[in-house]
N, C-alpha and C. Protein backbone atom coordinates (compact mmCIF):
# COMPACT_ATOMS: atom_id res chain seq x y z
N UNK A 1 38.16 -24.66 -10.93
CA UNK A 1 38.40 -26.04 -10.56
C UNK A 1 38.11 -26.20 -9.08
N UNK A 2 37.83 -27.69 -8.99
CA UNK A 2 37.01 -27.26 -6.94
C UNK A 2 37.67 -28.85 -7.03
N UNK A 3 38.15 -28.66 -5.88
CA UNK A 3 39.14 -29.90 -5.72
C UNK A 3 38.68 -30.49 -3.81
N UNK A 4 38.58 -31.44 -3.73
CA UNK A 4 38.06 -31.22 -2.40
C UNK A 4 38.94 -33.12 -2.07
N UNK A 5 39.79 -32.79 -0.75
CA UNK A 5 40.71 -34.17 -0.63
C UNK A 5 39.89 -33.98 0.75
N UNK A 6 39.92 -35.71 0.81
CA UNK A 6 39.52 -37.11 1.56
C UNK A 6 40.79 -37.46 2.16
N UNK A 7 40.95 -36.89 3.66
CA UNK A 7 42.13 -37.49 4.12
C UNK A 7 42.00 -38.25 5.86
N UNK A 8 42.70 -39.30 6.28
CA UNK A 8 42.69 -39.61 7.74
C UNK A 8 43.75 -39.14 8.52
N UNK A 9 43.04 -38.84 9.71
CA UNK A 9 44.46 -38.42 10.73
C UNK A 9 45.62 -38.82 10.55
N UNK A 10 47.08 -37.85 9.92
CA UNK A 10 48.12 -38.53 10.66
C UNK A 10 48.33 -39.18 9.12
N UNK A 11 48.01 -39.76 8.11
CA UNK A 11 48.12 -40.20 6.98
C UNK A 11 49.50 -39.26 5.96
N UNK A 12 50.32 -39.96 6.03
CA UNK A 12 51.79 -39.20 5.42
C UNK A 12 51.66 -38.91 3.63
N UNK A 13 50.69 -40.06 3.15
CA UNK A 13 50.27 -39.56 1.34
C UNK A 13 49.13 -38.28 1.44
N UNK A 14 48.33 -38.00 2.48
CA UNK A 14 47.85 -37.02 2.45
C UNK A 14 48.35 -35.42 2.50
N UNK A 15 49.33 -36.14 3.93
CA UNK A 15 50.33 -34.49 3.80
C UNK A 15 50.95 -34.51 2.26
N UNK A 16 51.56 -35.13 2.08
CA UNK A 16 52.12 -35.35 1.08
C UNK A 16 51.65 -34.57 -0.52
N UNK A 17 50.33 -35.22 -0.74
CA UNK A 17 49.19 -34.13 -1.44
C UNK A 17 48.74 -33.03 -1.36
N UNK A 18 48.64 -32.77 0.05
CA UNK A 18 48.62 -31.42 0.83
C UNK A 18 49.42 -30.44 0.12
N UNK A 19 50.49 -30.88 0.64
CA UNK A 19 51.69 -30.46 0.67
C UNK A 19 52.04 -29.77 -1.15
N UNK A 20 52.04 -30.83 -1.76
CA UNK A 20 52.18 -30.56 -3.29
C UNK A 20 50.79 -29.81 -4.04
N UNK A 21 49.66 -29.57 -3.17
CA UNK A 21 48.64 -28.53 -3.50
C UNK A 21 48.78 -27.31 -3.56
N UNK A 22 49.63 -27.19 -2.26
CA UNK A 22 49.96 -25.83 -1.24
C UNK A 22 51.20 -25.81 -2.28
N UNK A 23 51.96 -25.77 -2.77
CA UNK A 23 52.87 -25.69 -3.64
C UNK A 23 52.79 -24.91 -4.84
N UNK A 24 51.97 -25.68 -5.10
CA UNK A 24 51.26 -24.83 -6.55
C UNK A 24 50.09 -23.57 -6.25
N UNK A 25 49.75 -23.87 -5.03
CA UNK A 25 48.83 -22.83 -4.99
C UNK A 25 47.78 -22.78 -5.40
N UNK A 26 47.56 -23.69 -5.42
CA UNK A 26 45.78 -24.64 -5.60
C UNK A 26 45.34 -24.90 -4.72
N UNK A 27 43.90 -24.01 -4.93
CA UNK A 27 42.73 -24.23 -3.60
C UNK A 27 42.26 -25.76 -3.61
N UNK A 28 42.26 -26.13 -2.25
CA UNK A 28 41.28 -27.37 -2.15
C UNK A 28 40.93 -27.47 -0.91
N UNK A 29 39.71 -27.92 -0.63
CA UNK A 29 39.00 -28.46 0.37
C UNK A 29 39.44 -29.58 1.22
N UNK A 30 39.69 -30.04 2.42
CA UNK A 30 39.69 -30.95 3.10
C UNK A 30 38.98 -31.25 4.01
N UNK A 31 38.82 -32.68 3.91
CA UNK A 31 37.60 -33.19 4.58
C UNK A 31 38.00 -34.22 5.42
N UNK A 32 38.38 -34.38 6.82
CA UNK A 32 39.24 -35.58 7.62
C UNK A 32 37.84 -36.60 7.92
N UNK A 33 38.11 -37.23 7.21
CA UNK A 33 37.44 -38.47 7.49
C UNK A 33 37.33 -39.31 9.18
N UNK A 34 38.29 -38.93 9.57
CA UNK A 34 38.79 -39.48 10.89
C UNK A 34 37.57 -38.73 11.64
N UNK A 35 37.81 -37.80 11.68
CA UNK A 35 36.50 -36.80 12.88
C UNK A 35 35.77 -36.52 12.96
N UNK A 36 35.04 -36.95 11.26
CA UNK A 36 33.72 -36.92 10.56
C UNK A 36 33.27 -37.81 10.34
N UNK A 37 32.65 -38.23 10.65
CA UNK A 37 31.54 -40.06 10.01
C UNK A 37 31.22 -39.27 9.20
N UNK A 38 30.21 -38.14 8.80
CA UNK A 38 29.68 -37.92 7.32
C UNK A 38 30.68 -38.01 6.14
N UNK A 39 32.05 -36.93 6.77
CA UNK A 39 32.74 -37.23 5.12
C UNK A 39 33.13 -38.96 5.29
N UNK A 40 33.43 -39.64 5.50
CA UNK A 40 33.80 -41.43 5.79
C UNK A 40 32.75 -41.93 5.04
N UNK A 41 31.67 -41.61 4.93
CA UNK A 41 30.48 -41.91 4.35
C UNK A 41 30.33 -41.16 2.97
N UNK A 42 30.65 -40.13 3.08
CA UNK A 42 30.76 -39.41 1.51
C UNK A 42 31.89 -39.84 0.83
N UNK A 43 33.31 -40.57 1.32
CA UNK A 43 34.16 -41.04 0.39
C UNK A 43 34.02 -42.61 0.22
N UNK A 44 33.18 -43.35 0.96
CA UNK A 44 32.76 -44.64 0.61
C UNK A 44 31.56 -44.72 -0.35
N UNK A 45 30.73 -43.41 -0.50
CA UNK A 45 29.62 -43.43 -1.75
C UNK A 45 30.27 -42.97 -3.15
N UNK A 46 31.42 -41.88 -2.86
CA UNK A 46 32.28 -41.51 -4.00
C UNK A 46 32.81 -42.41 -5.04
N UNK A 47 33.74 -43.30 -3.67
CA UNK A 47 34.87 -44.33 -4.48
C UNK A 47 34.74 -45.52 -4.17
N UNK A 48 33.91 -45.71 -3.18
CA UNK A 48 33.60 -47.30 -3.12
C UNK A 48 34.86 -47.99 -1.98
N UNK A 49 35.32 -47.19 -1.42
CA UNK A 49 36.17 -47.54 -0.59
C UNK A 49 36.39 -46.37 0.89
N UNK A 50 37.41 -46.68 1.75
CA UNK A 50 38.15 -45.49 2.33
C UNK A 50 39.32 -45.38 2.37
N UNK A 51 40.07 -45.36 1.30
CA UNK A 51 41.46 -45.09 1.40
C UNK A 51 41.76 -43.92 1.46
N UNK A 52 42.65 -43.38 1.80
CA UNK A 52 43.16 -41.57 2.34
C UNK A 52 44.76 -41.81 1.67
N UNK A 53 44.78 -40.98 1.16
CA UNK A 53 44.02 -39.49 0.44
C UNK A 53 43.07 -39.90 -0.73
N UNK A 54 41.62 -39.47 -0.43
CA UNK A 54 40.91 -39.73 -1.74
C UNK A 54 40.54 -38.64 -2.77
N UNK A 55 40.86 -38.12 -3.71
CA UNK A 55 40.60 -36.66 -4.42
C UNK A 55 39.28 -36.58 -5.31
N UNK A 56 38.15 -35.87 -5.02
CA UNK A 56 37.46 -35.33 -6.14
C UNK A 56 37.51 -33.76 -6.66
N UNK A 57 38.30 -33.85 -7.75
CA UNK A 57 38.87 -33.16 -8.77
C UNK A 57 37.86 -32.85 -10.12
N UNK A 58 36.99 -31.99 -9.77
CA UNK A 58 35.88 -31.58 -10.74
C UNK A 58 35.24 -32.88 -10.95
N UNK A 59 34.69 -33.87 -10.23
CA UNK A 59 33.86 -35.26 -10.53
C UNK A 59 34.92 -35.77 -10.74
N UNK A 60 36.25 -35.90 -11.17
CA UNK A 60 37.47 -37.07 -11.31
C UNK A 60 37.41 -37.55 -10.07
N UNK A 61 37.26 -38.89 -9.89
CA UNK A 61 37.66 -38.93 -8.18
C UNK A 61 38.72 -40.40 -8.29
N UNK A 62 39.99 -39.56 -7.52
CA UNK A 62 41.27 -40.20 -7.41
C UNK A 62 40.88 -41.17 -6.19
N UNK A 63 40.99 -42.62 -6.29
CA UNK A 63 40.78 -43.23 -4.61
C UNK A 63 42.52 -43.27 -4.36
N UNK A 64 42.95 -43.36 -3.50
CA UNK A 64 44.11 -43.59 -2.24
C UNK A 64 45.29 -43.02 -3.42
N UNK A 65 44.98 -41.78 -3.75
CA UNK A 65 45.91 -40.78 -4.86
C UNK A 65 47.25 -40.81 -4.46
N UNK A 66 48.38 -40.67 -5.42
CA UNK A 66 49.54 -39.88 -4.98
C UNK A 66 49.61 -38.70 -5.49
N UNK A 67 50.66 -38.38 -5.14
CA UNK A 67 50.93 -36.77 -5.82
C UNK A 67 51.13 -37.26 -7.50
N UNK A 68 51.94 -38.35 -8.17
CA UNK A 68 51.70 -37.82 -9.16
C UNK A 68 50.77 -37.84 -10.25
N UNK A 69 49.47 -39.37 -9.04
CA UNK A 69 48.21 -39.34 -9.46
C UNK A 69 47.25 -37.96 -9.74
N UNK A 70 47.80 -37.00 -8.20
CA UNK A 70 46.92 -35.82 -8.75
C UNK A 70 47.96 -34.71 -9.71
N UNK A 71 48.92 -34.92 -10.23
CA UNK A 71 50.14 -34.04 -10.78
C UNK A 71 49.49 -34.29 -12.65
N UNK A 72 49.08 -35.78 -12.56
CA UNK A 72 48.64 -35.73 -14.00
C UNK A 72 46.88 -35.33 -14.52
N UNK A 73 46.15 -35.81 -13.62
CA UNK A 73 45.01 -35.00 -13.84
C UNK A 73 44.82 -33.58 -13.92
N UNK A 74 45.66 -33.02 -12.89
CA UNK A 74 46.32 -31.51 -13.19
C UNK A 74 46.55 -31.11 -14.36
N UNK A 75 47.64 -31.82 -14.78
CA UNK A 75 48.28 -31.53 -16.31
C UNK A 75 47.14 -31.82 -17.22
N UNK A 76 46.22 -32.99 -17.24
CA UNK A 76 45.38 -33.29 -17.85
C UNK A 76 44.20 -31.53 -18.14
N UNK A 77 44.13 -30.80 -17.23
CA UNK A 77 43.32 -29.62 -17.19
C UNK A 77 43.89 -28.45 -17.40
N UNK A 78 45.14 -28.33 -17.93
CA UNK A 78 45.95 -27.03 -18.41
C UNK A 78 46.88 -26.77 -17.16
N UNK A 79 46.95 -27.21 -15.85
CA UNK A 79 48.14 -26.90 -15.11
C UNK A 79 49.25 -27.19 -15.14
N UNK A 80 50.26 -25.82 -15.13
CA UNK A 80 51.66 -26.73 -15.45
C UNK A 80 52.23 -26.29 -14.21
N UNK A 81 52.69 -27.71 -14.49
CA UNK A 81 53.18 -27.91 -13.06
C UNK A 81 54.74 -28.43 -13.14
């Protein structure tokens, strides 16, 4: 599974996701939108927006996710969580 989060500086639903990744112990990628114009540009071609935290989750792509937005796509793929 290749999980790669869309987050902005300082954004508390991102730690938040972070946070509940690092929990389970699921690898994922982060990409701060804030310090990067390219990823800002790769999550406005993704989701059509920039909301933070944005998740692409094997092509699922969560726009402005919570945890238990990404807790059920999880479950949706055999993780129990």
């Amino acid at each position: 599974m290749t999980i790669t989060l869309y987050r902005k500086s300082g954004c508390p639903w991102s730690a938040a996701v972070i946070g509940f990744l690092n929990e389970l112990n699921i690898p994922h990628r982060i990409k701060n939108v804030t310090t990067n114009p390219v990823y800002a540009k790769e999550i406005e071609a993704l989701s059509g927006q920039s909301k933070s935290p944005t998740l692409n989750i094997d092509g699922t792509i969560l726009p402005d996710a919570s945890v238990e937005d990404v807790a059920k796509v999880l479950e949706e793929r055999g993780i129990v969580i």
